[in-house]
Protein backbone atom coordinates (compact mmCIF):
# COMPACT_ATOMS: atom_id res chain seq x y z
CA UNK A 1 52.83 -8.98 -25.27
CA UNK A 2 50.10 -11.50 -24.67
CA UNK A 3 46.62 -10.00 -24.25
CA UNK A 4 44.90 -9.14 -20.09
CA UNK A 5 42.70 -11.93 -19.79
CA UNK A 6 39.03 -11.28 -19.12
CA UNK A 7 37.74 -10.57 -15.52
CA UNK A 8 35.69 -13.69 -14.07
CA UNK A 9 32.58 -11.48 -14.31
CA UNK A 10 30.99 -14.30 -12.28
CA UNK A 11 33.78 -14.07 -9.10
CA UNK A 12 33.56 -10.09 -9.39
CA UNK A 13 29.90 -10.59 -8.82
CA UNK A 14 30.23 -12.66 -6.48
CA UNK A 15 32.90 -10.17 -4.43
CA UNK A 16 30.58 -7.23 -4.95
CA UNK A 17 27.71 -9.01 -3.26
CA UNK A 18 30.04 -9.87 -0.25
CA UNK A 19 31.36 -6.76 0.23
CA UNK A 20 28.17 -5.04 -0.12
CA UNK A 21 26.61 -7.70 2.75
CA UNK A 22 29.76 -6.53 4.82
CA UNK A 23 29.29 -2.79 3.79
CA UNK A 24 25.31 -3.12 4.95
CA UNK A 25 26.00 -4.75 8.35
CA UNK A 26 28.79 -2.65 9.33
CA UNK A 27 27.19 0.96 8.44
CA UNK A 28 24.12 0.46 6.72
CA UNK A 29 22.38 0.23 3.02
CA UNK A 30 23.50 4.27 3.07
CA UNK A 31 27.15 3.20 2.87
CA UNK A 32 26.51 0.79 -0.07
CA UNK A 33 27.23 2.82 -2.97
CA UNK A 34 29.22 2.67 -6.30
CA UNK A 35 31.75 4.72 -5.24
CA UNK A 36 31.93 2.53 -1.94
CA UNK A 37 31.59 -0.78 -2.97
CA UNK A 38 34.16 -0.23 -6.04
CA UNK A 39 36.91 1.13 -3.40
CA UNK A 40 36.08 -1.55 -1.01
CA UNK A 41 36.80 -3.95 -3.94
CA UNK A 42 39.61 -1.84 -5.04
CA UNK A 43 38.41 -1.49 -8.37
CA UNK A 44 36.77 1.55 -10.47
CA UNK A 45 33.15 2.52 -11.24
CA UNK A 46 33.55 1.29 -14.57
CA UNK A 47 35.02 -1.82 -13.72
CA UNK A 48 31.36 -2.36 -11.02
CA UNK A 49 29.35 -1.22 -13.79
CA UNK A 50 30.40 -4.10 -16.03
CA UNK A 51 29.19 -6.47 -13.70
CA UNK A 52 26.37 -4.12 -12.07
CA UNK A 53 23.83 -1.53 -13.75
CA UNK A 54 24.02 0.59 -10.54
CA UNK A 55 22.99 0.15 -6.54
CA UNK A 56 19.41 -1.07 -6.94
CA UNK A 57 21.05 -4.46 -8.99
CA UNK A 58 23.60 -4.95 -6.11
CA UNK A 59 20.66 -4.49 -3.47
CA UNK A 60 18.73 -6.88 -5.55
CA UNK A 61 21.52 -9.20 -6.41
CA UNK A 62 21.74 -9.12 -1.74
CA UNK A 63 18.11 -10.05 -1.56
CA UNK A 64 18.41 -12.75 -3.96
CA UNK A 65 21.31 -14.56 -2.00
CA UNK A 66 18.91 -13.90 1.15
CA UNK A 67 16.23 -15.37 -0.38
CA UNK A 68 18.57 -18.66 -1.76
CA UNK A 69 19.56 -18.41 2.33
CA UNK A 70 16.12 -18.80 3.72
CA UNK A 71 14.74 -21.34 1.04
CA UNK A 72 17.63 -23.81 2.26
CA UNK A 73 16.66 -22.62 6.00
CA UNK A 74 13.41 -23.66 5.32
CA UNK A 75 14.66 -27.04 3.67
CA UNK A 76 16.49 -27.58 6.46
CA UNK A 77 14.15 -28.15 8.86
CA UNK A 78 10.87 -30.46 9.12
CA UNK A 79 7.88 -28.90 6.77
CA UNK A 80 5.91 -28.97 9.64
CA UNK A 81 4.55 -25.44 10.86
CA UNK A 82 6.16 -24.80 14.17
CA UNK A 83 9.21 -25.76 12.84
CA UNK A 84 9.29 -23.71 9.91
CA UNK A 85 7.72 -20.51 11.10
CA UNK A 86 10.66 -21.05 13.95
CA UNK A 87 13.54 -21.06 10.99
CA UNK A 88 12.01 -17.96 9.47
CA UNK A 89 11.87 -16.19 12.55
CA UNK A 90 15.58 -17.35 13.02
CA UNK A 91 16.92 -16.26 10.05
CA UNK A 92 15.35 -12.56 10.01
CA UNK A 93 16.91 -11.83 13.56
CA UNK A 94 20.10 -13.11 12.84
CA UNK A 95 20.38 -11.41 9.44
CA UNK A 96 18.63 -8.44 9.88
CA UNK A 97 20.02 -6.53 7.01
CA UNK A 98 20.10 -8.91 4.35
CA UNK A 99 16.34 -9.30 5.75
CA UNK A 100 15.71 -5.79 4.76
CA UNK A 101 17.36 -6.06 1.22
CA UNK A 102 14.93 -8.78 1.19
CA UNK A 103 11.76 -7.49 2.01
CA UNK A 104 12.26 -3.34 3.20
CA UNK A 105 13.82 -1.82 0.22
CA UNK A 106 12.86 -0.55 -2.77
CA UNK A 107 13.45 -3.75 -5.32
CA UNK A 108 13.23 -4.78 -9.14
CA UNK A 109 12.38 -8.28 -8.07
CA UNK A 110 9.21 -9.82 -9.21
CA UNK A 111 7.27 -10.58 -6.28
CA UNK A 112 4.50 -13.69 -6.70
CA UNK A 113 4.99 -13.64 -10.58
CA UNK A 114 5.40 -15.96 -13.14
CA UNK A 115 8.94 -14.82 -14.20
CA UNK A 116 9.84 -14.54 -10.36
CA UNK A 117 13.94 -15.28 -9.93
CA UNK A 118 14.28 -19.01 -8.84
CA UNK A 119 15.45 -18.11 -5.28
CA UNK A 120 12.25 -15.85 -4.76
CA UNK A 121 10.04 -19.29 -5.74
CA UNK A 122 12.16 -21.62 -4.29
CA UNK A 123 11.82 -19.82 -1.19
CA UNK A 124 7.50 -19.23 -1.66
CA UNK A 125 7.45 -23.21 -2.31
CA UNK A 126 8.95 -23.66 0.88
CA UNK A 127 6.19 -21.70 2.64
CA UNK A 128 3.47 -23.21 0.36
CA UNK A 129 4.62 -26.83 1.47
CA UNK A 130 4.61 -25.78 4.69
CA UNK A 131 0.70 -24.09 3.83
CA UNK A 132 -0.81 -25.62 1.26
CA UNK A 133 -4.54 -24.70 -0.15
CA UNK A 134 -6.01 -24.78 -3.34
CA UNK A 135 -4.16 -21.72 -4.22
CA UNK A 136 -1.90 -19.71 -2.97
CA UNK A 137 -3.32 -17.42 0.01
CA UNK A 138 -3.22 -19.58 2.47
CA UNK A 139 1.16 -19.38 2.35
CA UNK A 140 0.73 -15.56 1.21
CA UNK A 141 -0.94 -15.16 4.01
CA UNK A 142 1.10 -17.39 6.54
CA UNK A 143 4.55 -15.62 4.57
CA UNK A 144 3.25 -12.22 5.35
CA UNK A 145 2.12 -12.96 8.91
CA UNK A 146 5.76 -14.67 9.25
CA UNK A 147 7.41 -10.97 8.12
CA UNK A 148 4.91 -9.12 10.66
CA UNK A 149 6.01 -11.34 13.55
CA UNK A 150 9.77 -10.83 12.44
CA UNK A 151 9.26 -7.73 11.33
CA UNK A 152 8.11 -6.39 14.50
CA UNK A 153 10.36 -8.53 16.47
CA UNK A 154 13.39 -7.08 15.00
CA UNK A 155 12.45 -3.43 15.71
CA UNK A 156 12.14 -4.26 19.31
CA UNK A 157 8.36 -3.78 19.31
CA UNK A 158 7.19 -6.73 20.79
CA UNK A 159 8.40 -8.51 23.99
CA UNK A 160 10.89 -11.60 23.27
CA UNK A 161 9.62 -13.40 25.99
CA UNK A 162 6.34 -13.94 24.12
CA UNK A 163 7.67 -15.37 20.91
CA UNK A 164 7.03 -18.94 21.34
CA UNK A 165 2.90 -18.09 22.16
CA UNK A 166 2.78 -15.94 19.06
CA UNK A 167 4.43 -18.45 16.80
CA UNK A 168 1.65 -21.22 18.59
CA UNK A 169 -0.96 -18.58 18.32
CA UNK A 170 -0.45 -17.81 14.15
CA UNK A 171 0.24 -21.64 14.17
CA UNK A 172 -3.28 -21.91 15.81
CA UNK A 173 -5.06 -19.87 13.23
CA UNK A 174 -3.19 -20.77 9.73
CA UNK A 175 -3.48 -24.41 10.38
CA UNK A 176 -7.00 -24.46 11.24
């Protein structure tokens, strides 16, 4: 009898992530457990912990595919202001739960570090290009004024109809 060969950790973590997304936008981040995730990929605890240490490393393993997702948004699209703060707004209110894996939840990520996963940077350089200064406040501040407008967008808490003057209004003021 020949030996089981090895699980592709990489396609297992790759499925987890999935079917957490899919667990998170049908019911919730409450539904995304262990015990959920590992039925929903037909597979044990055990076999999840291999490839996971427990929830908070799938949530963060989530945000880091969102933040991948909105770096290339960003790419996508002219570096000019208007046009980027338009993609961000875009991707938050189509994605609204990876967008709070991303920026809601409790996370392990390291936010404006050194050692900050690529996707996290890649996605700040974006910004940065977009607002550049001598250091980096001018994007912190344009990225967190970004989240605020889609932020409070998403929750229903400001009118839709105003979106294009408050995107030409923070465009006003962080390109001055």
């Amino acid at each position: 009898m020949s030996p089981k060969p090895a699980p592709d950790l990489e396609l297992r973590r790759d499925q987890t992530i999935r079917i957490a997304r899919e667990l998170a936008e049908s019911e919730g981040w409450a539904a995304v457990t262990m015990r959920g995730v590992a039925s929903r990929l037909g597979v044990t605890q055990p076999v999840l912990y291999s490839v996971f240490t427990g929830r908070q490393a799938i949530i963060d393993a989530v945000a880091l595919t969102g933040f991948a997702e909105i770096a290339e948004a960003l790419e996508a699209v002219d570096a000019e202001p208007m046009a980027r703060m338009r993609a961000y707004l875009e991707f938050a209110v189509a994605r609204p739960y990876l967008y709070e894996a991303m920026f809601s939840m409790p996370s392990n990520l390291g936010f404006g570090t050194e050692n900050a996963p690529e996707p996290l940077r890649r996605a700040f350089a974006a910004i940065h290009e977009t607002f550049p200064g001598p250091d980096h406040s001018r994007a912190e501040v344009a990225w967190a004024t970004l989240h605020g407008l889609a932020t409070l967008q998403m929750g229903g808490r400001q009118p839709r109809s105003r979106v294009q003057s408050r995107l030409e209004y923070a465009h006003h003021i962080l390109t001055q």
